[in-house]
C-alpha atoms as a PDB file:
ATOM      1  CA  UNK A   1      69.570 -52.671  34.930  1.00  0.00           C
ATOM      2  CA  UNK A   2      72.804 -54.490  34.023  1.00  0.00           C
ATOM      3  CA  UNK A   3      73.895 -53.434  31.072  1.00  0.00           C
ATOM      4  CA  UNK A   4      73.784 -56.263  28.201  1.00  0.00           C
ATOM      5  CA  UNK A   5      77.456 -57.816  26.813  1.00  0.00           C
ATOM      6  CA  UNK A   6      78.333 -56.746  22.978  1.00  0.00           C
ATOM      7  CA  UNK A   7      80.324 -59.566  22.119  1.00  0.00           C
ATOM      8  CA  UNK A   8      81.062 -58.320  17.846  1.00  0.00           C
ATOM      9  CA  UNK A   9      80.537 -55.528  16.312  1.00  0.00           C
ATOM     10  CA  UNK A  10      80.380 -54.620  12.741  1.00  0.00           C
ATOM     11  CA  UNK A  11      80.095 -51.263  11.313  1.00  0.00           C
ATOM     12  CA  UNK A  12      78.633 -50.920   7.488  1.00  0.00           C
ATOM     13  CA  UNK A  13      78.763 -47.114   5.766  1.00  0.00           C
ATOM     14  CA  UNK A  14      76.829 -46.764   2.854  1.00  0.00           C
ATOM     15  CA  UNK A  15      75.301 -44.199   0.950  1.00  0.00           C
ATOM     16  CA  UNK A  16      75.021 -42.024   3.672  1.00  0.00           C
ATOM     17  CA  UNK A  17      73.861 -44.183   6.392  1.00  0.00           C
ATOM     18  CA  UNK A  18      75.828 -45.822   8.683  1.00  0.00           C
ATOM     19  CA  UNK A  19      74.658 -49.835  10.086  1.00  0.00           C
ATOM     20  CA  UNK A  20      75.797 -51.380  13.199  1.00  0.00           C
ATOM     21  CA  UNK A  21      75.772 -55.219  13.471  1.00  0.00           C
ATOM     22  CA  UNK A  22      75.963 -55.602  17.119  1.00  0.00           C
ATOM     23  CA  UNK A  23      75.962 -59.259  18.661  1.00  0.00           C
ATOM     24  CA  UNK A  24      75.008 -59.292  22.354  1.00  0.00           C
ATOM     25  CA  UNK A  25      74.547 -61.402  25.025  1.00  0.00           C
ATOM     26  CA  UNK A  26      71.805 -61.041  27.546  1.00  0.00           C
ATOM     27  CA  UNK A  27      71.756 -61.371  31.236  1.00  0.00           C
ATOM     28  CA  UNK A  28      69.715 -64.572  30.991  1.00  0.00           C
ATOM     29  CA  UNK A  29      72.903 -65.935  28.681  1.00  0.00           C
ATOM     30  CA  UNK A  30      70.769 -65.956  25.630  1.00  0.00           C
ATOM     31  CA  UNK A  31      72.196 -64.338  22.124  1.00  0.00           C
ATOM     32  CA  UNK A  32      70.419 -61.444  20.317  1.00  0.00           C
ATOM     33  CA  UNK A  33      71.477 -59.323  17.320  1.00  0.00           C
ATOM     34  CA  UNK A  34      70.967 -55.687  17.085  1.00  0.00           C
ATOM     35  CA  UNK A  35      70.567 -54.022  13.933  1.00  0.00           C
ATOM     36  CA  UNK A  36      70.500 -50.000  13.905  1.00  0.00           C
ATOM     37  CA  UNK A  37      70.405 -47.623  11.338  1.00  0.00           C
ATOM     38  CA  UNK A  38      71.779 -44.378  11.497  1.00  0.00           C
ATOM     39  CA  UNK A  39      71.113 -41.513   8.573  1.00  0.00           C
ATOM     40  CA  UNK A  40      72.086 -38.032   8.604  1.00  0.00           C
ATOM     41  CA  UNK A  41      68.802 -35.933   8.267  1.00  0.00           C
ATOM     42  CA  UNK A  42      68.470 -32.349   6.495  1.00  0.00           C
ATOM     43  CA  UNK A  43      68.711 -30.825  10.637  1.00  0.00           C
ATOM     44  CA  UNK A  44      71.945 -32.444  11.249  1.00  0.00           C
ATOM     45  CA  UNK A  45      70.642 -34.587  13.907  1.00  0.00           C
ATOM     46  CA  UNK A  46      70.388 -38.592  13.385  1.00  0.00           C
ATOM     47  CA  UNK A  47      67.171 -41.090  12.233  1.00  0.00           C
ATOM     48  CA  UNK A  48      67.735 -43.817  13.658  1.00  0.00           C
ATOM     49  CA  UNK A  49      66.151 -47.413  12.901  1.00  0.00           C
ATOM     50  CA  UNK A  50      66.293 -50.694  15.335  1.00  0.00           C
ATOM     51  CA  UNK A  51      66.206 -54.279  14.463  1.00  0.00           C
ATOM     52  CA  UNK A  52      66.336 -56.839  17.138  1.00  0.00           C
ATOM     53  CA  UNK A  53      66.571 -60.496  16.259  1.00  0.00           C
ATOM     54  CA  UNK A  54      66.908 -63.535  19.180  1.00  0.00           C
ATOM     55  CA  UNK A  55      68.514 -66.801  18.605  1.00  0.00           C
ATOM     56  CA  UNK A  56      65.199 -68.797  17.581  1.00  0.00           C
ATOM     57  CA  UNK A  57      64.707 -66.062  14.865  1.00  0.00           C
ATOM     58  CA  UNK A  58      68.433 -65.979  13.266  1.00  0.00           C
ATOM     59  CA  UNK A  59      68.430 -69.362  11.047  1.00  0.00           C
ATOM     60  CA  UNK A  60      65.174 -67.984   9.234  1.00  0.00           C
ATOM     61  CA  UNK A  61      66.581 -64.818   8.965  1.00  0.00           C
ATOM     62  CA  UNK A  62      69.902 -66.360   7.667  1.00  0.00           C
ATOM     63  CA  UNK A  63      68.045 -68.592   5.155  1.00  0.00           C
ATOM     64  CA  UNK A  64      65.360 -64.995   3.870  1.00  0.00           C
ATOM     65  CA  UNK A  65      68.289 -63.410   4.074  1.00  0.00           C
ATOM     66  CA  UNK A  66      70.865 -65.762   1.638  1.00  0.00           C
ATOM     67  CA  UNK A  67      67.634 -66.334  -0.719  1.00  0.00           C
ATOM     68  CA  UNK A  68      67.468 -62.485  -1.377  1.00  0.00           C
ATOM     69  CA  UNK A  69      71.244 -62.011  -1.843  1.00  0.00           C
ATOM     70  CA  UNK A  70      70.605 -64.236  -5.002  1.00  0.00           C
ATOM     71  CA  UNK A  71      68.501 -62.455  -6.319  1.00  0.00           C
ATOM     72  CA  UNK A  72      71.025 -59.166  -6.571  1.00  0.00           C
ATOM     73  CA  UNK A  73      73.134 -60.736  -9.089  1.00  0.00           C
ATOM     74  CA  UNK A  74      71.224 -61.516 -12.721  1.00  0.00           C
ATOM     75  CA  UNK A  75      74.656 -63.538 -13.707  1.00  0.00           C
ATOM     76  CA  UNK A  76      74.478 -66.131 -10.923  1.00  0.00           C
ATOM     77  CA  UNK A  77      70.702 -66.247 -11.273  1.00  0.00           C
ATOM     78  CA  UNK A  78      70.945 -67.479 -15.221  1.00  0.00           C
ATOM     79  CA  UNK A  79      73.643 -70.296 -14.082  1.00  0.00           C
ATOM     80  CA  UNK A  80      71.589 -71.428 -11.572  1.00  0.00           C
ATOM     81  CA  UNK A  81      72.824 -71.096  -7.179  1.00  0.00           C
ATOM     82  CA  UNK A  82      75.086 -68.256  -6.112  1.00  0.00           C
ATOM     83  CA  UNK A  83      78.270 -69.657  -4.515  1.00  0.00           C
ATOM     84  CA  UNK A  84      76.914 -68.007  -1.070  1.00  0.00           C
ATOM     85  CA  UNK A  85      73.582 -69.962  -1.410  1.00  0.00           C
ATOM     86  CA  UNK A  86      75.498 -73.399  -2.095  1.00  0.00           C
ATOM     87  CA  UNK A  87      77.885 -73.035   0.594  1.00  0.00           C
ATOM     88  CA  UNK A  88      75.009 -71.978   3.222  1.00  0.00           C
ATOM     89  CA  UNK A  89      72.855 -75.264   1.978  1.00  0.00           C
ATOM     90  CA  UNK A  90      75.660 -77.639   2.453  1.00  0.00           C
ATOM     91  CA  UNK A  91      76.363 -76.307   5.838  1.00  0.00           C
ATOM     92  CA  UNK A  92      72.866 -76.743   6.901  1.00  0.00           C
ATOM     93  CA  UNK A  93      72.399 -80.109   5.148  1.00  0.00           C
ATOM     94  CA  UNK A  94      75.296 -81.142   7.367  1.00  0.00           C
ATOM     95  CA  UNK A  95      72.995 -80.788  10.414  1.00  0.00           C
ATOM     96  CA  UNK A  96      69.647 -81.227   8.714  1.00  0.00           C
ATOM     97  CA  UNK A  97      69.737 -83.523   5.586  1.00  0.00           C
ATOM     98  CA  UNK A  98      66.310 -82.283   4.114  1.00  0.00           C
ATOM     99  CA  UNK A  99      66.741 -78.729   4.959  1.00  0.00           C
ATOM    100  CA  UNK A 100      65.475 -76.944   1.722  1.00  0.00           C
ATOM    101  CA  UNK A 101      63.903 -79.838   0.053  1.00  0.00           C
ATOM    102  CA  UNK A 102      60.801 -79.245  -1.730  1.00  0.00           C
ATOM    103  CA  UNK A 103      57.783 -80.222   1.369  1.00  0.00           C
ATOM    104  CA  UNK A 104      55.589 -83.472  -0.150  1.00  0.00           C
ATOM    105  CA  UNK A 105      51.683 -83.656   0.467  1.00  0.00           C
ATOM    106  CA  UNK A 106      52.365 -86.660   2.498  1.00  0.00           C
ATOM    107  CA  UNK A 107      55.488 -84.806   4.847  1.00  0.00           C
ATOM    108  CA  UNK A 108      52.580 -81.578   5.483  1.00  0.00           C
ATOM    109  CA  UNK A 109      49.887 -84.385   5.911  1.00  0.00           C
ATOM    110  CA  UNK A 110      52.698 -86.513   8.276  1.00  0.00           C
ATOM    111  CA  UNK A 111      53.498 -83.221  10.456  1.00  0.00           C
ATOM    112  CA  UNK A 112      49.722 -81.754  10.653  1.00  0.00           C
ATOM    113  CA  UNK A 113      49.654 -85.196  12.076  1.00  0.00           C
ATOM    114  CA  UNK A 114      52.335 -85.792  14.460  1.00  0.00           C
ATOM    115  CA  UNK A 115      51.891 -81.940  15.363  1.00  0.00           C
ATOM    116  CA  UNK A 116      48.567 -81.769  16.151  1.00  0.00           C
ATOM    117  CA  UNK A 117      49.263 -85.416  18.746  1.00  0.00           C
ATOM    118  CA  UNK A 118      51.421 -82.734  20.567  1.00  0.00           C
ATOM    119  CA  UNK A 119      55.461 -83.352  19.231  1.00  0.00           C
ATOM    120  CA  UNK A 120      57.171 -80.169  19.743  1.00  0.00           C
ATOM    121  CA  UNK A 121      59.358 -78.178  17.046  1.00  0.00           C
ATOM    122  CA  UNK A 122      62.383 -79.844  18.391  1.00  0.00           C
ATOM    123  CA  UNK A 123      61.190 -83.580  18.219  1.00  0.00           C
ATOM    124  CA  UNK A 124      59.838 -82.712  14.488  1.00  0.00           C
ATOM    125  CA  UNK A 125      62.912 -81.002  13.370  1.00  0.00           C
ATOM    126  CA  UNK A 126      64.691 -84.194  14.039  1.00  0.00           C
ATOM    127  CA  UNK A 127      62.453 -86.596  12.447  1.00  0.00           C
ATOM    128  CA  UNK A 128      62.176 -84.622   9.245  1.00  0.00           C
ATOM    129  CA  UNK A 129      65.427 -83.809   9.084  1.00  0.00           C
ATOM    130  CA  UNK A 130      65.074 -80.285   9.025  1.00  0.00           C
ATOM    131  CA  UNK A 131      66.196 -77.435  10.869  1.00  0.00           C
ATOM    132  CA  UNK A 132      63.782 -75.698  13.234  1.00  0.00           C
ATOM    133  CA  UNK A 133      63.166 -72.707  11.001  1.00  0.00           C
ATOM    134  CA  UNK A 134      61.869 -74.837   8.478  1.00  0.00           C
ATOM    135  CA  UNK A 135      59.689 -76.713  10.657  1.00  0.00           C
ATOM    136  CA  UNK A 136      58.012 -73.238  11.984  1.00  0.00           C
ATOM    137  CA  UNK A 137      57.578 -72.018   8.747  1.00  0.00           C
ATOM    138  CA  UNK A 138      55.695 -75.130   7.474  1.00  0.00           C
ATOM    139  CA  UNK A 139      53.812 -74.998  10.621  1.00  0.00           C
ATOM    140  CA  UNK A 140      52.382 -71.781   9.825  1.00  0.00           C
ATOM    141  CA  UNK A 141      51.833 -71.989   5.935  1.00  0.00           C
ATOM    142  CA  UNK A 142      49.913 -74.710   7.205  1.00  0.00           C
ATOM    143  CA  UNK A 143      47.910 -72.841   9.490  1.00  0.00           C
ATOM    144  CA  UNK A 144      49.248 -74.477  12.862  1.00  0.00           C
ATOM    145  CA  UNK A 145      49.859 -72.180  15.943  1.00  0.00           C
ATOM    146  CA  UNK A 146      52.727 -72.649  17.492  1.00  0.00           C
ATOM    147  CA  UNK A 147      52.659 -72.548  21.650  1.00  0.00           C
ATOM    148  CA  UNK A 148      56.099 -70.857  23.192  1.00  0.00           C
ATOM    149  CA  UNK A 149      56.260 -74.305  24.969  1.00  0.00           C
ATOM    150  CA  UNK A 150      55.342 -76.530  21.960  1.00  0.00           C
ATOM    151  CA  UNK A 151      58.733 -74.838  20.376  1.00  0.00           C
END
């Protein structure tokens, strides 16, 4: 087996575990990031933890991930949006105008519809003006199984 292309690497110490960020490239071409956790045990040898996300996963891991880092820091919470979750909404927004916006009974009523007469992830994402993520996680709040090849 070939092995698979690290293309960044970022190395976190803390507390006395050590986190690798590695960004890697598959054979098929497709993007995945590996997460690993490494903490020195009582027996001097090494627990180690493993995190793998793909490419479809990383926006709503990005978005989880930029809602909890708010949440760390009481002063930015009183005045409202952390710099860090502006500056991530405005990129998306960019892309996807109503990425973020608060979901109305007639948008979940609208893509129950238009899912359920067979329009993929992609074709909804652009009519709502969302990003993918966002679609998927309305789909399944509302119950809707998602097929690999309705994605």
């Amino acid at each position: 087996m070939k092995k698979q292309n690290v293309l960044h690497t970022e190395r976190v110490n803390s507390n006395g575990k050590i986190y690798f960020l590695d960004l890697k490239q598959a054979e098929n071409g497709n993007n995945y990031l590996v997460i690993n956790q490494a903490k020195m045990m009582e027996d001097d040898k090494y627990e180690r933890i493993k995190m793998i996300l793909f490419e479809n996963e990383i926006e709503q891991f990005a978005t989880a991930f930029s809602r909890i880092i708010f949440k760390f820091n009481p002063s930015e919470k009183q005045a409202g949006k952390s710099k860090f979750d502006e500056a991530y909404i405005e990129k998306v927004r960019k892309e996807h105008p109503n990425a973020f916006e608060p979901w109305t009974k007639e948008d979940e009523e609208l893509l129950t519809s238009l899912f359920n007469d067979g329009k993929t992830v992609t074709e909804l994402s652009k009519s709502f003006q969302r990003n993918v993520g966002g679609i998927k996680s309305r789909l399944a709040k509302l119950g809707l199984e998602i097929k690999e090849t309705a994605a």
